[in-house]
Protein backbone atom coordinates (compact mmCIF):
# COMPACT_ATOMS: atom_id res chain seq x y z
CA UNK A 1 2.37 -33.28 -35.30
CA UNK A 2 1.49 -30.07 -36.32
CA UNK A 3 0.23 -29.15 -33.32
CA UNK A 4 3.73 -29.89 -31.49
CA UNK A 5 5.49 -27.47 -34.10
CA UNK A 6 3.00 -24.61 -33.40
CA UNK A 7 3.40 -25.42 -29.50
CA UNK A 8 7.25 -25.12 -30.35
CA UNK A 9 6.81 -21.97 -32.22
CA UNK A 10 4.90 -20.14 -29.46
CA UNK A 11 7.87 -21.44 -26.77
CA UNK A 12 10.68 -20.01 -29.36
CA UNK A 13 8.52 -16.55 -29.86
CA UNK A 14 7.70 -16.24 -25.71
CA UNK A 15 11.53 -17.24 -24.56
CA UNK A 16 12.72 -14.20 -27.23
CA UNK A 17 10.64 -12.08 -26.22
CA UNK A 18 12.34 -12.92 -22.46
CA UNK A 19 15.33 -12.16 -23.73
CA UNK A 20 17.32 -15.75 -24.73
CA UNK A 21 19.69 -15.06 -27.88
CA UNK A 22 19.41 -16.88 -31.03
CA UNK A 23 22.09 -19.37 -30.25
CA UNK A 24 20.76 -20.36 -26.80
CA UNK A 25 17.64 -20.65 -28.80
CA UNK A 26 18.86 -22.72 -31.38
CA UNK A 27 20.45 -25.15 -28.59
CA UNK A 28 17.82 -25.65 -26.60
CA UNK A 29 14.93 -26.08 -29.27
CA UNK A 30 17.57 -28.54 -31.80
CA UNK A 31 16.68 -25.88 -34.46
CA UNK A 32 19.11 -24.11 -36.75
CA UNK A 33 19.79 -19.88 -36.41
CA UNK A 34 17.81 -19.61 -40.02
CA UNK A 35 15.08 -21.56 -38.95
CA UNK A 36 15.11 -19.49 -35.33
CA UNK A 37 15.45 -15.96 -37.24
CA UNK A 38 13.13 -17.10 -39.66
CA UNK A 39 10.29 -17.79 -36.63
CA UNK A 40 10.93 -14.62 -35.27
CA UNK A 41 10.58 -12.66 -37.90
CA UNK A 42 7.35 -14.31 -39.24
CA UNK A 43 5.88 -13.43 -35.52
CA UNK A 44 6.37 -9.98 -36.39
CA UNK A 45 9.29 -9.26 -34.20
CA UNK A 46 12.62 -7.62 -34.88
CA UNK A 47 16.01 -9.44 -34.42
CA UNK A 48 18.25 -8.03 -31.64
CA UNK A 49 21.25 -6.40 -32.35
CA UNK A 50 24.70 -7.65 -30.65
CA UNK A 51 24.75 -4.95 -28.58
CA UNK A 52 21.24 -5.51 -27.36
CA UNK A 53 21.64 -8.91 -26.94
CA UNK A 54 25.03 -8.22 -24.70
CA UNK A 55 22.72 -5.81 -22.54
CA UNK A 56 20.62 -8.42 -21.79
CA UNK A 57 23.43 -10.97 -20.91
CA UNK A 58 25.40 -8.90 -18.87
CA UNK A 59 22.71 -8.20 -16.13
CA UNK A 60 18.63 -8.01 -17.85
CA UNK A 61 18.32 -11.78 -18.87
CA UNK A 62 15.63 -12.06 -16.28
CA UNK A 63 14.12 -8.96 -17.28
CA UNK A 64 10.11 -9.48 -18.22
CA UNK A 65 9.78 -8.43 -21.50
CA UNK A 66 6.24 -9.51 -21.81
CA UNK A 67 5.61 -7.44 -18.68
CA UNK A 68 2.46 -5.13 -20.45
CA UNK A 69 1.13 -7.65 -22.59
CA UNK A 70 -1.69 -8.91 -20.27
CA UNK A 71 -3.33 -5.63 -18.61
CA UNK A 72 -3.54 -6.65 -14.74
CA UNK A 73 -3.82 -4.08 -11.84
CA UNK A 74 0.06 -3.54 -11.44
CA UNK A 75 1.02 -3.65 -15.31
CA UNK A 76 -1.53 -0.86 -16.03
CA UNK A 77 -0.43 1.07 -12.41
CA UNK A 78 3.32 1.49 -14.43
CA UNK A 79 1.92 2.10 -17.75
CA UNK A 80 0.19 5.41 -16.37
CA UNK A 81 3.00 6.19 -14.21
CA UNK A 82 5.25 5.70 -17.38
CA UNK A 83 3.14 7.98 -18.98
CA UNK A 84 3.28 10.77 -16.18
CA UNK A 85 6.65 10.13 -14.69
CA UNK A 86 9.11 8.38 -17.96
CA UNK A 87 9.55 8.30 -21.50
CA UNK A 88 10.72 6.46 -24.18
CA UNK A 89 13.49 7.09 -26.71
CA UNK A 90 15.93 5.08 -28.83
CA UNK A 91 19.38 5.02 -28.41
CA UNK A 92 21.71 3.54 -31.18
CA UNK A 93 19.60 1.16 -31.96
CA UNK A 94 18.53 0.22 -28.24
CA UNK A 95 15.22 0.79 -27.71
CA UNK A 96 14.93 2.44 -23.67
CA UNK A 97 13.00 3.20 -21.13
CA UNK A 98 13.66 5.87 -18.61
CA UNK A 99 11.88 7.24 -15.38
CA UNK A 100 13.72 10.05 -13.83
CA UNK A 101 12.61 10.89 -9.78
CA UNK A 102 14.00 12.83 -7.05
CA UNK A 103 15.44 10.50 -4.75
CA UNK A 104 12.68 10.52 -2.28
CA UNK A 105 11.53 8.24 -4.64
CA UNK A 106 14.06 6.08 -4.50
CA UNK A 107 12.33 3.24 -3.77
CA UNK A 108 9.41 3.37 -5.75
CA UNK A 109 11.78 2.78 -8.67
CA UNK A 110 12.74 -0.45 -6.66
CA UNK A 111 9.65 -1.37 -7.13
CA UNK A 112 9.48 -1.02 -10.34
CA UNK A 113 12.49 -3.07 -10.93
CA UNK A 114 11.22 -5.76 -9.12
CA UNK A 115 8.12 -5.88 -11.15
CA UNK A 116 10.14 -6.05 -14.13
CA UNK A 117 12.62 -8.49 -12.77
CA UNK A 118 15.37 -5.77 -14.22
CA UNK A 119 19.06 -6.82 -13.57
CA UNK A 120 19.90 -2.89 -14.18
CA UNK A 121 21.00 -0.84 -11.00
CA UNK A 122 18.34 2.31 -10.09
CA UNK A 123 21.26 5.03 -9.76
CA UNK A 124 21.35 7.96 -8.10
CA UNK A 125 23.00 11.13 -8.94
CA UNK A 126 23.21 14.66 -8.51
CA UNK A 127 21.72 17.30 -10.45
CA UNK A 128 22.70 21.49 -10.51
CA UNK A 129 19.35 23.33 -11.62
CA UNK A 130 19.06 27.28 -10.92
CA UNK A 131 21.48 27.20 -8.56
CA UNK A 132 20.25 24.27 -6.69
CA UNK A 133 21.25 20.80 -5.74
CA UNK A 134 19.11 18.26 -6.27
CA UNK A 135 19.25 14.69 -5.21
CA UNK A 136 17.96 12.13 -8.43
CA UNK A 137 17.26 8.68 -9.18
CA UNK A 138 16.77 6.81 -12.37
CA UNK A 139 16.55 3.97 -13.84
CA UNK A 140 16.94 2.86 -17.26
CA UNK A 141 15.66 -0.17 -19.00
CA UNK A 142 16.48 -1.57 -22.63
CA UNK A 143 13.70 -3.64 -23.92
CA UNK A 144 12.25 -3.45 -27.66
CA UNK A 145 9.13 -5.65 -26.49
CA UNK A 146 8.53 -3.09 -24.23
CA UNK A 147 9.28 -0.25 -26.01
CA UNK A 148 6.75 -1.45 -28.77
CA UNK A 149 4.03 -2.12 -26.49
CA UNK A 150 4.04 1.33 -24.86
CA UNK A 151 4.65 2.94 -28.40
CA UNK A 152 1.49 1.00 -29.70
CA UNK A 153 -0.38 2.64 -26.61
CA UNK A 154 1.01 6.27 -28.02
CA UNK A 155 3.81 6.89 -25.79
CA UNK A 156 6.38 9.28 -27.63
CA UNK A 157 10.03 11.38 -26.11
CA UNK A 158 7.80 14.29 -26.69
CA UNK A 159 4.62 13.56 -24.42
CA UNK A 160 5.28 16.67 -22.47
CA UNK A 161 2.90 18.28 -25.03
CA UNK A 162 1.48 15.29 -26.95
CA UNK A 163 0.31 12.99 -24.78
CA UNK A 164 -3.27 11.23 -25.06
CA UNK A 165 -4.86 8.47 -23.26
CA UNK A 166 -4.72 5.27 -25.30
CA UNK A 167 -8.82 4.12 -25.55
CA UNK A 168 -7.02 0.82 -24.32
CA UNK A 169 -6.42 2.37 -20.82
CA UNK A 170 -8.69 5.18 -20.15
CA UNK A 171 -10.96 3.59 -18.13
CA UNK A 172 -9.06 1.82 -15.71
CA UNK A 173 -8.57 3.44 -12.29
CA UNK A 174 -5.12 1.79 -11.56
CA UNK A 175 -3.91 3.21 -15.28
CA UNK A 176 -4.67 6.22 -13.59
CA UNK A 177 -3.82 6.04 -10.02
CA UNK A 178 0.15 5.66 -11.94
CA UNK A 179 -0.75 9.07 -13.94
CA UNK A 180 -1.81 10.57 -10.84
CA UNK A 181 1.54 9.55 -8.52
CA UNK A 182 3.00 10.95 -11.03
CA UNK A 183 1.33 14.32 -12.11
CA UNK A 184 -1.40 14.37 -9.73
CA UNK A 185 -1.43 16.36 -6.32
CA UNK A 186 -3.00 15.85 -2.41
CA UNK A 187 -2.86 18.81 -0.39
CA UNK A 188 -6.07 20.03 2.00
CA UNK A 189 -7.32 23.61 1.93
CA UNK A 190 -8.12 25.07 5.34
CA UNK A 191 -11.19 27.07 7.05
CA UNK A 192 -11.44 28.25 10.75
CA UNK A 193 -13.14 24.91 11.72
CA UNK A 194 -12.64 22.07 8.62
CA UNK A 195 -9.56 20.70 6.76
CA UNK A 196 -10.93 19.86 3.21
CA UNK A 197 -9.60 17.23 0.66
CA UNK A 198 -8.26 19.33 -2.53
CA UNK A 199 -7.52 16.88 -5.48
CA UNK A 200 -5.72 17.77 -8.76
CA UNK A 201 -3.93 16.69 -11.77
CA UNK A 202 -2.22 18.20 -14.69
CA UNK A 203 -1.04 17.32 -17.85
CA UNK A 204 -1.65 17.69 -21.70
CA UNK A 205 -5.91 18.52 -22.57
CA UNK A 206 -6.83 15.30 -23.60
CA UNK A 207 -4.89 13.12 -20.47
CA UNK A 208 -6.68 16.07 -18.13
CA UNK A 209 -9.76 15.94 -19.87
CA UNK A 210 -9.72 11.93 -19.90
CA UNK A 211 -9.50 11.84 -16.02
CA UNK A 212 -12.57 13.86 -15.73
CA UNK A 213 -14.17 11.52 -17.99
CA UNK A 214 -12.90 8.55 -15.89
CA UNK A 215 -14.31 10.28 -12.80
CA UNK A 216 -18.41 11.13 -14.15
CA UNK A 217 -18.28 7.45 -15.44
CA UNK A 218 -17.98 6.07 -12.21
CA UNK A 219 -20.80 7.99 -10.89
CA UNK A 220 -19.00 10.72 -9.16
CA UNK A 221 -21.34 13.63 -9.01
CA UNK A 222 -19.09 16.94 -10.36
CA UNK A 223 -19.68 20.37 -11.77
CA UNK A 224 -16.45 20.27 -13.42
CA UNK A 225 -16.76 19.63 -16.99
CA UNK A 226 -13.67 20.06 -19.02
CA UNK A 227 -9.73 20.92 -18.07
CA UNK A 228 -8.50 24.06 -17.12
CA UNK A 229 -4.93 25.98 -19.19
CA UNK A 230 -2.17 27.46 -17.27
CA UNK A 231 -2.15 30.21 -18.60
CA UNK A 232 1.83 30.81 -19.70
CA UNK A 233 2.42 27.45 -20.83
CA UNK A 234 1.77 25.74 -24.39
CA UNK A 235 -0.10 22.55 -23.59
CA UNK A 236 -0.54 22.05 -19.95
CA UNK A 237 -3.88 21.76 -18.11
CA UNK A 238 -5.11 21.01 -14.89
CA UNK A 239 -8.26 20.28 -12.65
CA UNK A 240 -8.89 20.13 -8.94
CA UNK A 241 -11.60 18.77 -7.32
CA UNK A 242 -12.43 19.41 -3.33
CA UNK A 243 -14.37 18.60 -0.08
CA UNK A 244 -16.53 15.44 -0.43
CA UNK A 245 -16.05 15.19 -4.59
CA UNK A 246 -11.94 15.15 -3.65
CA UNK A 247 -12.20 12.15 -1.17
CA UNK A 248 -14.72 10.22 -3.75
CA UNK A 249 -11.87 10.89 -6.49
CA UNK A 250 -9.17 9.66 -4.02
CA UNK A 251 -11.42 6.16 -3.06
CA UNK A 252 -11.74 5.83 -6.79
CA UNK A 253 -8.15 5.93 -7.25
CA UNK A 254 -6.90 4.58 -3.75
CA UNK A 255 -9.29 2.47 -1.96
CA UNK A 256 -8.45 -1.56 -2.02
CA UNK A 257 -4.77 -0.40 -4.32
CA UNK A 258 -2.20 -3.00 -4.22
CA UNK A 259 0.40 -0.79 -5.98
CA UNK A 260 1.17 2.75 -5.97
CA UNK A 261 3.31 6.10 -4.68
CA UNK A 262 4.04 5.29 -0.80
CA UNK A 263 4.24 9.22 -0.43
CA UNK A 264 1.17 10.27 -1.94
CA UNK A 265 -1.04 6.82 -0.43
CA UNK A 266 0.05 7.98 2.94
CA UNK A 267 -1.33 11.55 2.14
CA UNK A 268 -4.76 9.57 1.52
CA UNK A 269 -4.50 7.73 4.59
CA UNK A 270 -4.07 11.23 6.74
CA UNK A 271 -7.10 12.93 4.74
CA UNK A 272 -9.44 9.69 5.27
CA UNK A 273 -8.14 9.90 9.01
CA UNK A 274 -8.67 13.46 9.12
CA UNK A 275 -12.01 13.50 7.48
CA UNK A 276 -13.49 10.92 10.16
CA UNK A 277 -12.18 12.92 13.20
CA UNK A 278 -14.01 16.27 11.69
């Protein structure tokens, strides 16, 4: 018996956490709305406003709000490019998600809507900025199980100088390989006879300084031993690595990926290509 009402319990917490109100709730498991708020609040969880609950309704019920609680390859791959590329905030009382991308992008945030099995629209828009046009999309997600998750891993609205690797994350290449699409860079610096691989990333110290880390622990033979300041700016850092030390940092990050930046993959692709033809 009482291992039916736990069973029952963990159905009620896991269907909130998807997104089902209190009343369909109630229905559906023959309990009252006190008994229902009084599960979910004993698991630790807050209860929705209307307004959040109407969100969901009107186009997110399907949304995976459990989405980052198990750590596979393509959870962890959006955590880091969260962490590069979005940020969270809340919003009277809605608790949101945001990743902002210039519309050659456009369809990586597909992606990421199909991962979270988001009923929200990725919009585009225009932006002025010195003068300039540029072409934007976002996309916008309201989830306080999500929120929470990414806020237990450190995630702030002020990362821009703040941000540091959660222990949780930093030593998992796809965490990073999300980082990188978002801050990192590909390019190839040239000589009269060779094209070589040149490999960067910047960010705050610590997430620069945790990729070089990430990169002597998986036996990656480098001279470089700590993160480099841009000089004019408060907190941001960077490192590049080149030649034969860039494509081993590319495999590392790259090589058998399920998930990641179309753009910046296919850059891989052309330096593996280009590095077998030399």
């Amino acid at each position: 018996m009482q291992q039916r009402v736990e069973e029952k319990r963990e159905q009620l917490i896991t269907l909130y956490k998807q997104g089902k109100s209190i009343q369909n709730l109630a229905e559906f498991l023959g309990m009252s709305k006190v008994t229902v708020r009084t599960v979910i609040r004993s698991a630790g969880l807050e209860i929705r406003t209307q307004s959040s609950q109407q969100l969901i309704m009107n186009g997110s019920s399907s949304l995976k709000h459990c989405a980052f609680d198990v750590l596979t390859e393509e959870a962890l791959y959006w955590i880091g490019f969260i962490y590069a590329d979005g940020y969270v905030y809340k919003k009277q009382n809605r608790c949101l998600i945001n990743i902002d991308l210039n519309s050659q992008d456009h369809e990586h945030l597909e992606k990421f809507k199909a991962f979270l099995k988001a009923g929200v629209s990725v919009r585009k828009y225009e932006r002025l900025k010195n003068g300039k046009i540029y072409n934007s999309s976002v996309i916008t997600i309201s989830s306080k199980a999500l929120f929470d998750k990414l806020t237990s891993f450190g995630f702030t609205n002020n990362k821009t100088y703040t941000a540091c690797v959660h222990p949780d994350l930093a030593h998992h290449p796809a965490f990073w390989r999300g980082v990188f699409d978002g801050d990192g860079w590909i390019s190839r610096t040239h000589t009269r006879q060779y094209q070589y691989a040149w490999v960067g990333l910047c960010g705050t110290q610590n997430t620069v300084q945790s990729f070089i880390n990430l990169v002597k622990t998986n036996n990656i033979q480098t001279d470089v031993v700590k993160a480099r300041h841009k000089k004019g700016t408060k907190n941001n850092y960077e490192i590049a690595f080149v030649n034969k030390i860039g494509l081993q940092v590319l495999n590392l990050l790259y090589k058998d990926a399920t998930i990641y930046l179309e753009r910046k993959y296919n850059k891989y692709q052309q330096i593996i290509k280009d590095n077998l033809n030399q």
